[in-house]
Protein backbone atom coordinates (compact mmCIF):
# COMPACT_ATOMS: atom_id res chain seq x y z
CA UNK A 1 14.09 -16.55 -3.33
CA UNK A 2 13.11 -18.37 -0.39
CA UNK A 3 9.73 -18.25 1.59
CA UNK A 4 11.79 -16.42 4.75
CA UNK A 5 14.12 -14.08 2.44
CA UNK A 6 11.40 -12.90 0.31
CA UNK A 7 9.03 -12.06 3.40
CA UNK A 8 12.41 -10.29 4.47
CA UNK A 9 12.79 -8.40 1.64
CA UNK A 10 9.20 -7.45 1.56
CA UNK A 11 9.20 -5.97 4.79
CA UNK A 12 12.69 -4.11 3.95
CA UNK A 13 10.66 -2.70 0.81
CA UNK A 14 8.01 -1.48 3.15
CA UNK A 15 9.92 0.17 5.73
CA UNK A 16 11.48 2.52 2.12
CA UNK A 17 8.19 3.56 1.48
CA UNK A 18 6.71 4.38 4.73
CA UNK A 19 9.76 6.22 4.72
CA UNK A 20 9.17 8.24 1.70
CA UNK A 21 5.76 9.16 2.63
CA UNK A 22 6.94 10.11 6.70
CA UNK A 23 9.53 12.52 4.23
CA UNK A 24 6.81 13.94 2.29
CA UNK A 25 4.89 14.80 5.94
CA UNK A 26 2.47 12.30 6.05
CA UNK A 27 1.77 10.12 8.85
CA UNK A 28 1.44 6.17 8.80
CA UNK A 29 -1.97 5.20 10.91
CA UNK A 30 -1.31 1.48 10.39
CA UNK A 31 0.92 -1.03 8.38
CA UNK A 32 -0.15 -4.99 7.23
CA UNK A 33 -3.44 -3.96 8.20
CA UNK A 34 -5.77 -7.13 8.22
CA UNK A 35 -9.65 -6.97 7.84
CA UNK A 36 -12.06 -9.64 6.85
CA UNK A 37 -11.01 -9.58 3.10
CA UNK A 38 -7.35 -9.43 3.00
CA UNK A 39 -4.71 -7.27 3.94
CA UNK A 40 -3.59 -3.77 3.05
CA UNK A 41 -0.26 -3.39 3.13
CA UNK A 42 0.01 0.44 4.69
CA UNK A 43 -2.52 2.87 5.43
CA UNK A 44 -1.22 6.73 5.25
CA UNK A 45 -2.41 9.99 6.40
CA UNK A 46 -2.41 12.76 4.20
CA UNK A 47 -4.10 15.73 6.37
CA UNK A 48 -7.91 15.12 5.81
CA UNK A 49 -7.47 12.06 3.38
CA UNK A 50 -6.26 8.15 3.63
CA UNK A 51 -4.09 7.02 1.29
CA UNK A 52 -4.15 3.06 1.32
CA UNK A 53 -0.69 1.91 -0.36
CA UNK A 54 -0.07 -1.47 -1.58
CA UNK A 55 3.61 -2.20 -1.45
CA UNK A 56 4.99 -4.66 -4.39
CA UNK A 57 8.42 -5.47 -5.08
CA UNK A 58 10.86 -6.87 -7.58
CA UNK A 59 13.85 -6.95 -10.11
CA UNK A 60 12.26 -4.11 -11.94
CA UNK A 61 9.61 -1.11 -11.74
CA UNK A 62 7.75 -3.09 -14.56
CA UNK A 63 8.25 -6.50 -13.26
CA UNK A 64 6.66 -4.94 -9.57
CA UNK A 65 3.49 -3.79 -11.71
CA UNK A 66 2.57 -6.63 -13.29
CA UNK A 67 2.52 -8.59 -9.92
CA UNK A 68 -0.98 -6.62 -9.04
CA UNK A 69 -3.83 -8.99 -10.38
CA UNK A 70 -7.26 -8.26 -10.99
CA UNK A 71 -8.45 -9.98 -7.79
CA UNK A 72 -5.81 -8.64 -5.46
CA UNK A 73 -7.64 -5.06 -6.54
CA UNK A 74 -10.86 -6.27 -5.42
CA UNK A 75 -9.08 -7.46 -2.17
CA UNK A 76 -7.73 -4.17 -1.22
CA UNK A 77 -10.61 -2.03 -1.99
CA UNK A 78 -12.91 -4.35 0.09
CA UNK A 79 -10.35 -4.50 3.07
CA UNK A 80 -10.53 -0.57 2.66
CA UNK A 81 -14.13 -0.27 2.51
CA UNK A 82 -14.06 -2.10 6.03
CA UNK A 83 -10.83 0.07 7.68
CA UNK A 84 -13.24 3.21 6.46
CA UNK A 85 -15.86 2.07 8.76
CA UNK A 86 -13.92 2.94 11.59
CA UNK A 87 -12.80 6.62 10.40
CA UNK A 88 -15.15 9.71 12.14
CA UNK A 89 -16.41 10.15 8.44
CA UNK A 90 -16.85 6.48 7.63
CA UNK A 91 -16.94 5.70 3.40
CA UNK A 92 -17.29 9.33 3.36
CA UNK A 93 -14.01 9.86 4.36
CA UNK A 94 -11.39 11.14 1.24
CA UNK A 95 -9.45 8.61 0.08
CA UNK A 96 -6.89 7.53 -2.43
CA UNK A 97 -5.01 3.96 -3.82
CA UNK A 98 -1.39 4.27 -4.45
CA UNK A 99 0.78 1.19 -5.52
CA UNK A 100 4.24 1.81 -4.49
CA UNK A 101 6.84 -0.28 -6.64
CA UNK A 102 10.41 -0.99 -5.78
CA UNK A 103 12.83 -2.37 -7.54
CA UNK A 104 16.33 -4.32 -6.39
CA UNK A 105 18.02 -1.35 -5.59
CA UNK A 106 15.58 0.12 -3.27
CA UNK A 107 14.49 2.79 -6.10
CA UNK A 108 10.77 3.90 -4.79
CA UNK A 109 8.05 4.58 -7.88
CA UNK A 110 4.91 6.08 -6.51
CA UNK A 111 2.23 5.82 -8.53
CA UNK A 112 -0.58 8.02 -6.87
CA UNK A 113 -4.43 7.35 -7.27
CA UNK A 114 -3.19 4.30 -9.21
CA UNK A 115 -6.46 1.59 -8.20
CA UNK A 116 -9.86 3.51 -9.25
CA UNK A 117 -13.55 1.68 -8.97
């Protein structure tokens, strides 16, 4: 896959899970959000609590998973240690980390409170 079509396709993936989670009634405060450590690919409101969602995609469910490394995890808890700084309750604030995988035919998995420190 090319540079362009996979950027493409990764934004096409992201729009079907902010989707899913607009369905389930929850509201998305900010997508390819970009702090001083990385980026985090969707930031959700659920009522009271954040729900920071990294988005991966590929062939398979299983093939999407393994694409999360070890220091992409330290990325995206650091980037959401900094967007919590700017919530009313600060780190204090309820939080989860969801990785939502999607596969080539658009299937959404949701794995909820997937990335724990």
């Amino acid at each position: 896959m090319s540079g362009k079509t996979s950027y493409l396709a990764g934004l096409a993936a992201e729009d079907c899970v902010a989707r899913h989670y607009v369905r389930q009634g929850q509201v998305v405060a900010a997508r390819r959000w970009r702090g001083t450590y990385g980026e985090i690919d969707m930031v959700v409101r659920d009522g009271d609590e954040l729900v920071f969602v990294e988005v991966k995609k590929s062939r398979d469910f299983l093939r999407a998973a393994e694409r999360l490394t070890r220091a992409q995890l330290k990325r995206i808890y650091s980037t959401a240690s900094e967007f919590l700084c700017g919530e009313p309750r600060g780190q204090m604030t309820p939080s989860r980390f969801d990785v939502a995988l999607v596969n080539a035919s658009g299937q959404i998995q949701i794995v909820e409170n997937a990335i724990g420190f």
